[in-house]
N, C-alpha and C. Protein backbone atom coordinates (compact mmCIF):
# COMPACT_ATOMS: atom_id res chain seq x y z
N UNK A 1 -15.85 -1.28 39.07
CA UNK A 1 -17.24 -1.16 38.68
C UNK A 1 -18.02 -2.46 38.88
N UNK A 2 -17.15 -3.36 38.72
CA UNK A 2 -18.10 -4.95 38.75
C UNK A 2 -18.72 -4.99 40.43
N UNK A 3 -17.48 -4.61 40.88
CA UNK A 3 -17.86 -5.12 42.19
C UNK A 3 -18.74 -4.00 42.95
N UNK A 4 -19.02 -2.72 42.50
CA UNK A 4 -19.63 -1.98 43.08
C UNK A 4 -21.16 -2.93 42.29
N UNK A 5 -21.66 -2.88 41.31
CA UNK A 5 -22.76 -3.52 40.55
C UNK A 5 -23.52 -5.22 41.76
N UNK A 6 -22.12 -6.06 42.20
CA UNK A 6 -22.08 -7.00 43.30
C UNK A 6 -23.10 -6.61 44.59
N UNK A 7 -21.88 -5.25 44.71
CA UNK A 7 -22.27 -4.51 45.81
C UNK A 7 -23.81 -4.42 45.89
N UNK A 8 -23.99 -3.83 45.10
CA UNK A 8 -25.30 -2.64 44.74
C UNK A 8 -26.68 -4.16 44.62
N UNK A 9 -26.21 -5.50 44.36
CA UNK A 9 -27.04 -6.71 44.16
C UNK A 9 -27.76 -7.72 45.68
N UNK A 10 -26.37 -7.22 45.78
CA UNK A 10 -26.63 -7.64 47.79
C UNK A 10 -27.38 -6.75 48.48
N UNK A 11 -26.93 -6.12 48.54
CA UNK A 11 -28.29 -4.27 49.36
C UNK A 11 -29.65 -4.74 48.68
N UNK A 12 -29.89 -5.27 47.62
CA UNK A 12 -31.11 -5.44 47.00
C UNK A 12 -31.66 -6.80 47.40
N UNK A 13 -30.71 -7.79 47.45
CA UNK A 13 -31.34 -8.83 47.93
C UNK A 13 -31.75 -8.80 49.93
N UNK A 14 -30.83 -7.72 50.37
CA UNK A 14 -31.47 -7.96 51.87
C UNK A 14 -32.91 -7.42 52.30
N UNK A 15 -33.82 -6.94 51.26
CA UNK A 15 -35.32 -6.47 52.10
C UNK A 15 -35.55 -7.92 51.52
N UNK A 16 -35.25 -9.03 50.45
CA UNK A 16 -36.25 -10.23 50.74
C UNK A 16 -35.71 -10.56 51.30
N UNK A 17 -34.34 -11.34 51.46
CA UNK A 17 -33.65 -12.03 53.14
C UNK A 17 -34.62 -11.75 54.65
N UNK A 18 -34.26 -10.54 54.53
CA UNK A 18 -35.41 -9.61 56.03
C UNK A 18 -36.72 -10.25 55.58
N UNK A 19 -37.35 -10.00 54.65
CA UNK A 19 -38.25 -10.95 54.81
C UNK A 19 -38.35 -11.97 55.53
N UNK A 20 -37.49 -13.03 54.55
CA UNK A 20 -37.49 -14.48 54.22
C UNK A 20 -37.29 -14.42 55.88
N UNK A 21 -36.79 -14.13 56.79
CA UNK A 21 -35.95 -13.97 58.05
C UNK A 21 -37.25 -13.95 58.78
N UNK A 22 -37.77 -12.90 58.93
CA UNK A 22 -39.11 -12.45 59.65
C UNK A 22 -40.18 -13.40 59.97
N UNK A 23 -40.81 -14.16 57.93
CA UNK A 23 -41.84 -14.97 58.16
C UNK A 23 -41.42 -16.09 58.36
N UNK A 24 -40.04 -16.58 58.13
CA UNK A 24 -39.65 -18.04 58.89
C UNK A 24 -39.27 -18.10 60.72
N UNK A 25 -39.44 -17.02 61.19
CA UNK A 25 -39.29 -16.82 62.50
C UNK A 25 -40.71 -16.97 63.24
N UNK A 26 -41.85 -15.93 62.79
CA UNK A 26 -42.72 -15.66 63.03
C UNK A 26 -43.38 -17.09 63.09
N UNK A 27 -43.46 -17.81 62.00
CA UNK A 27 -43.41 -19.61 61.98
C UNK A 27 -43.05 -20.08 63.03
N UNK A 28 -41.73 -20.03 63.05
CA UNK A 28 -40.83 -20.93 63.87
C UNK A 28 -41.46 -20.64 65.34
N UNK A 29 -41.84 -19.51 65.90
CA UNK A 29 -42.08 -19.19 67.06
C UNK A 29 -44.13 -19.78 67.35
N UNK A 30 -44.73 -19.79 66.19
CA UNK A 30 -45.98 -20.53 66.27
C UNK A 30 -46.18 -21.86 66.81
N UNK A 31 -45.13 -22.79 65.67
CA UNK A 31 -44.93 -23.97 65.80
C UNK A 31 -44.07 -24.07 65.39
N UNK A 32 -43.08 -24.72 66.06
CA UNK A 32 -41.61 -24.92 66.13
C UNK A 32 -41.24 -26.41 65.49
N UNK A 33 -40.78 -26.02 64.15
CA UNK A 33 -40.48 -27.21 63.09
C UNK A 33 -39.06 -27.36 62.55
N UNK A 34 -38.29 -28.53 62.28
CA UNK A 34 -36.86 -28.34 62.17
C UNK A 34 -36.78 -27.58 60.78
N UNK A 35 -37.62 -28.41 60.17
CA UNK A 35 -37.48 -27.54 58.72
C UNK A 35 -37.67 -26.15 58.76
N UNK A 36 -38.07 -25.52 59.51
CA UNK A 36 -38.52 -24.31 59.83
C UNK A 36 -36.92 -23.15 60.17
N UNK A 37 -36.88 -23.91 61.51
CA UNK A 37 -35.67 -23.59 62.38
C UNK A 37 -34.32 -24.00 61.27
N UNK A 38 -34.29 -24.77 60.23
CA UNK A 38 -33.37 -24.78 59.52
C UNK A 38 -33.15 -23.57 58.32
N UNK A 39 -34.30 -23.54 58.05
CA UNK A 39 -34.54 -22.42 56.98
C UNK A 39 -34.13 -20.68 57.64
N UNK A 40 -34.77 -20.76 58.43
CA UNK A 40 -33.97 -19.53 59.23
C UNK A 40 -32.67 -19.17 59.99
N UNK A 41 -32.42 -20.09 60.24
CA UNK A 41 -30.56 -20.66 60.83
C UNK A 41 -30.12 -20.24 58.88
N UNK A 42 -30.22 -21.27 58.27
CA UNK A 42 -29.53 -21.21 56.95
C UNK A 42 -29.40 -19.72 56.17
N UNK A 43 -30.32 -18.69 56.85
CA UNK A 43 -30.34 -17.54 55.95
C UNK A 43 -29.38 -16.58 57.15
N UNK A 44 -29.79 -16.73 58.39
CA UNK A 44 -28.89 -15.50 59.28
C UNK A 44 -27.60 -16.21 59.05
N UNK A 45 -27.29 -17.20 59.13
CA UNK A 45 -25.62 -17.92 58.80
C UNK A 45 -25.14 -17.60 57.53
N UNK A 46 -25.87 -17.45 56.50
CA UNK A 46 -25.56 -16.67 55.33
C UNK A 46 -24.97 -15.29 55.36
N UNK A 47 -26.02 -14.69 56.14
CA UNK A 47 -25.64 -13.18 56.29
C UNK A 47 -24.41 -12.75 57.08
N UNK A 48 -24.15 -13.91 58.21
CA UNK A 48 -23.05 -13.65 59.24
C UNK A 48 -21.79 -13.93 58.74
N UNK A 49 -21.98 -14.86 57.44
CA UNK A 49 -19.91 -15.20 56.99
C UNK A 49 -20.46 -13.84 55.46
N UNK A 50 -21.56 -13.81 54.87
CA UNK A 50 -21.42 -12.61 53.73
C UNK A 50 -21.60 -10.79 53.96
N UNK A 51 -22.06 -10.87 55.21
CA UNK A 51 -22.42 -9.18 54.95
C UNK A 51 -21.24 -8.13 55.07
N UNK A 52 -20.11 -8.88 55.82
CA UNK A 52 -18.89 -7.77 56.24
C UNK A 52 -18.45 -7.85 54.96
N UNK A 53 -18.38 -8.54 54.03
CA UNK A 53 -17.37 -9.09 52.57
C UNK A 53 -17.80 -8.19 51.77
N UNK A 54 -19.30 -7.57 52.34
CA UNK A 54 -19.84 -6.47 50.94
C UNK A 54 -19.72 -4.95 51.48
N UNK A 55 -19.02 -5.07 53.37
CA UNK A 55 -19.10 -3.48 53.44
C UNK A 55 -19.93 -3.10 54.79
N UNK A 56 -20.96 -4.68 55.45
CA UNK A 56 -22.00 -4.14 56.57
C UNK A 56 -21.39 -4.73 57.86
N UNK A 57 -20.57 -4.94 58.62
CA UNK A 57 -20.19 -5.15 59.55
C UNK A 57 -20.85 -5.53 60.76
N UNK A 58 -21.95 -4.73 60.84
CA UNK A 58 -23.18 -4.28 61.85
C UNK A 58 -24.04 -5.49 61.13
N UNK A 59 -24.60 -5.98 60.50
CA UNK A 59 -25.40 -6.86 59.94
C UNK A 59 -24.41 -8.35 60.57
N UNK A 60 -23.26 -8.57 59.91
CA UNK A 60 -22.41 -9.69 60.11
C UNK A 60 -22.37 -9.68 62.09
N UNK A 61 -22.35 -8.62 62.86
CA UNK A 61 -22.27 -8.79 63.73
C UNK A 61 -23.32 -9.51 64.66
N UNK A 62 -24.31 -8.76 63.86
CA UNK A 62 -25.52 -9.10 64.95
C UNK A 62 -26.25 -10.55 63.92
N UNK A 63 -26.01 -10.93 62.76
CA UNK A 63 -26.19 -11.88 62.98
C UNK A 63 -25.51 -13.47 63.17
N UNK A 64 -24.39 -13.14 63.66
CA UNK A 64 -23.35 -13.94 64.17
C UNK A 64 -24.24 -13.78 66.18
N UNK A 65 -24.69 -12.91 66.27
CA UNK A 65 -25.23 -13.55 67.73
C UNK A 65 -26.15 -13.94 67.67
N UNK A 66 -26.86 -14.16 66.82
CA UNK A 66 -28.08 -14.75 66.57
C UNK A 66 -27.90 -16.25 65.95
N UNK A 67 -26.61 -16.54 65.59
CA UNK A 67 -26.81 -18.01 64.93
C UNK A 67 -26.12 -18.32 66.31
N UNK A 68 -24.99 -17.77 67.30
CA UNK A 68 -24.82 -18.33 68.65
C UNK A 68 -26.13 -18.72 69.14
N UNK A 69 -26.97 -18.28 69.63
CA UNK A 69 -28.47 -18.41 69.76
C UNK A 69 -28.43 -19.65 69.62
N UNK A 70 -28.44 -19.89 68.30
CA UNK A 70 -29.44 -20.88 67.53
C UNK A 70 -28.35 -22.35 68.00
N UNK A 71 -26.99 -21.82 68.30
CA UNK A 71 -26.36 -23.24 68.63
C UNK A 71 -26.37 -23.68 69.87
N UNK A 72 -26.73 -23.02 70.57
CA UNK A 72 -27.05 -23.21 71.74
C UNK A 72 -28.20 -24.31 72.27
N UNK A 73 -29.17 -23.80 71.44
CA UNK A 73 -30.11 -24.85 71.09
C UNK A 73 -29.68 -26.51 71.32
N UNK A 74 -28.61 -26.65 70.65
CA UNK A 74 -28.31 -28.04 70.52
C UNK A 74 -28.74 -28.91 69.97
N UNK A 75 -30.41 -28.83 69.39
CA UNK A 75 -31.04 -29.41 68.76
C UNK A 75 -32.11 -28.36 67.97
N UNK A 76 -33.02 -29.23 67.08
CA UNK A 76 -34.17 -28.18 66.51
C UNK A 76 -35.56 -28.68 67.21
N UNK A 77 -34.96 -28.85 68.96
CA UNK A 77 -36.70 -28.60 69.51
C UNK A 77 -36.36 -26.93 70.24
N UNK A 78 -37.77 -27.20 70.09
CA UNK A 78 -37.54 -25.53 71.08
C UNK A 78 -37.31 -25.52 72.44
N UNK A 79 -36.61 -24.10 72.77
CA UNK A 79 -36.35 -24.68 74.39
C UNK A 79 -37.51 -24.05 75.54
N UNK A 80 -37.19 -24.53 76.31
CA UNK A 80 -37.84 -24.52 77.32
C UNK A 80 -38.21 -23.24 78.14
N UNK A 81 -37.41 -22.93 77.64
CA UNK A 81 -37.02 -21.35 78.84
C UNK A 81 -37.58 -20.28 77.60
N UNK A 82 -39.39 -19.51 77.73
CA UNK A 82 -39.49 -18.85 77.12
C UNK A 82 -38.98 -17.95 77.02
N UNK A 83 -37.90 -17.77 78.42
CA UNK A 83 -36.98 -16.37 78.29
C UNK A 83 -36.21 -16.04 77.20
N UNK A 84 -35.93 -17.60 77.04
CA UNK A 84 -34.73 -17.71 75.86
C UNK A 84 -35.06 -17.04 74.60
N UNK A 85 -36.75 -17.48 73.56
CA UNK A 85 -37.28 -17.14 73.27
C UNK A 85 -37.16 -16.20 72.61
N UNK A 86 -37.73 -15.10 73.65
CA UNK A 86 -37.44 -13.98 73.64
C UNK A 86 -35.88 -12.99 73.41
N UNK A 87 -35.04 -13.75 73.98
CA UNK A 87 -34.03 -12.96 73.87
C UNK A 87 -33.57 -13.39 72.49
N UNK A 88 -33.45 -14.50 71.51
CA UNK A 88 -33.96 -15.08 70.48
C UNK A 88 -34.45 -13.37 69.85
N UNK A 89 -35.83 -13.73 69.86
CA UNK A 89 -36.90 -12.82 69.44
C UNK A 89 -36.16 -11.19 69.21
N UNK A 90 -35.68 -10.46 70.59
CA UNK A 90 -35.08 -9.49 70.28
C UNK A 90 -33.74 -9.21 69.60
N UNK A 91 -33.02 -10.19 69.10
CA UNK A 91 -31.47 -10.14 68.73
C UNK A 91 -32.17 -9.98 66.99
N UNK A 92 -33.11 -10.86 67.01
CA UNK A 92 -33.26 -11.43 65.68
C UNK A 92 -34.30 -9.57 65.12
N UNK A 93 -35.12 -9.18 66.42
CA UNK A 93 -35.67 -7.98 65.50
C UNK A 93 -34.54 -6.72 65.35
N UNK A 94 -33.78 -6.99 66.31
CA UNK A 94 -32.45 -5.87 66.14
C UNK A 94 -31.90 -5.81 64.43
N UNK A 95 -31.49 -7.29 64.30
CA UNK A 95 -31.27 -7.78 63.07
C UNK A 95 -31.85 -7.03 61.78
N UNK A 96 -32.99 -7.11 61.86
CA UNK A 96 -34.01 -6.85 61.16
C UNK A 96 -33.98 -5.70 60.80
N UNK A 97 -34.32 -4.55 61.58
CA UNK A 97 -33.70 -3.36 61.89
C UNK A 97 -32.32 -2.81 61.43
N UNK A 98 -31.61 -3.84 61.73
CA UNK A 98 -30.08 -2.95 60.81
C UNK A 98 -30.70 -3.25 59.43
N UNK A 99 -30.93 -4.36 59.05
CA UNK A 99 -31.10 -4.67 57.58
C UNK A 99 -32.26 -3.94 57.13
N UNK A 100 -33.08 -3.34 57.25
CA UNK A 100 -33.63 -2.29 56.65
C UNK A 100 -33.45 -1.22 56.94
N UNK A 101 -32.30 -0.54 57.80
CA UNK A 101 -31.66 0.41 58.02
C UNK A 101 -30.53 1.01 56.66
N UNK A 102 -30.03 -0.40 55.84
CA UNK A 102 -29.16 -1.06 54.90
C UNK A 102 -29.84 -0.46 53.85
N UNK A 103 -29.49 0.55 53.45
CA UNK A 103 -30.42 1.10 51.61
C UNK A 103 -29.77 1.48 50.69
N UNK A 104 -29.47 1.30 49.41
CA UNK A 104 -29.01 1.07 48.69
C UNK A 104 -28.52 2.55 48.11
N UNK A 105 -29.19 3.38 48.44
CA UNK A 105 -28.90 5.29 48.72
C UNK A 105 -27.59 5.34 49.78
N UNK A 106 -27.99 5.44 50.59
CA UNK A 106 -26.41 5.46 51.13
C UNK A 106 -24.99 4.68 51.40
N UNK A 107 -25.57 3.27 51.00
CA UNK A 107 -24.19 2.19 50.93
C UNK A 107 -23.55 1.97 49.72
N UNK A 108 -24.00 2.67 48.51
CA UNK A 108 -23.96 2.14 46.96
C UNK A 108 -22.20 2.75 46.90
N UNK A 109 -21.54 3.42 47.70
CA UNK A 109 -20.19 4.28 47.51
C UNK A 109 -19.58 3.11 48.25
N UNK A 110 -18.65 2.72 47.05
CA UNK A 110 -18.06 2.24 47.50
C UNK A 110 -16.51 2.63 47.85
């Protein structure tokens, strides 16, 4: 029971994460700031070593290619290649997408 209650705490905290995810991106892609790019690295890296531990696999997956992304980088300037960007841009709305796909109605069985 505890750990379903755990369970049931995490599903609740990912629509603000997705948030928090979204408007530090949406930022980051305006004007590209380390503090910025750190704050959003620090939350998908969260999600990529915690979401399989509660049950989402699909969340841990995709955002484990999204912090590859981000190491690639090598630094917190932005790169050059708006292609990159973009492919950036789409991993991260995929992301997004599982995690409000994630509702607390159908994952609460544990």
């Amino acid at each position: 029971m505890q750990l379903e209650a755990i369970k049931v705490s995490y599903i609740a905290s990912l629509s603000e994460k997705r948030d928090v995810i979204d408007q530090h991106w949406q930022s980051l892609k305006a004007d590209w700031l380390a503090d910025t790019f750190d704050a959003v690295y620090l939350v998908i890296h969260g999600l990529a070593g915690s979401a399989e531990t509660f049950g989402f696999p699909d969340i841990t997956r995709q955002a484990r290619k999204v912090v590859d992304q981000f190491k690639q980088l090598k630094s917190h300037a932005p790169p050059d290649d708006s292609g990159f960007i973009s492919e950036i841009d789409q991993e991260i709305q995929t992301l997004l997408i599982i995690m409000e796909n994630t509702s607390p109605k159908q994952d609460s069985e544990i």
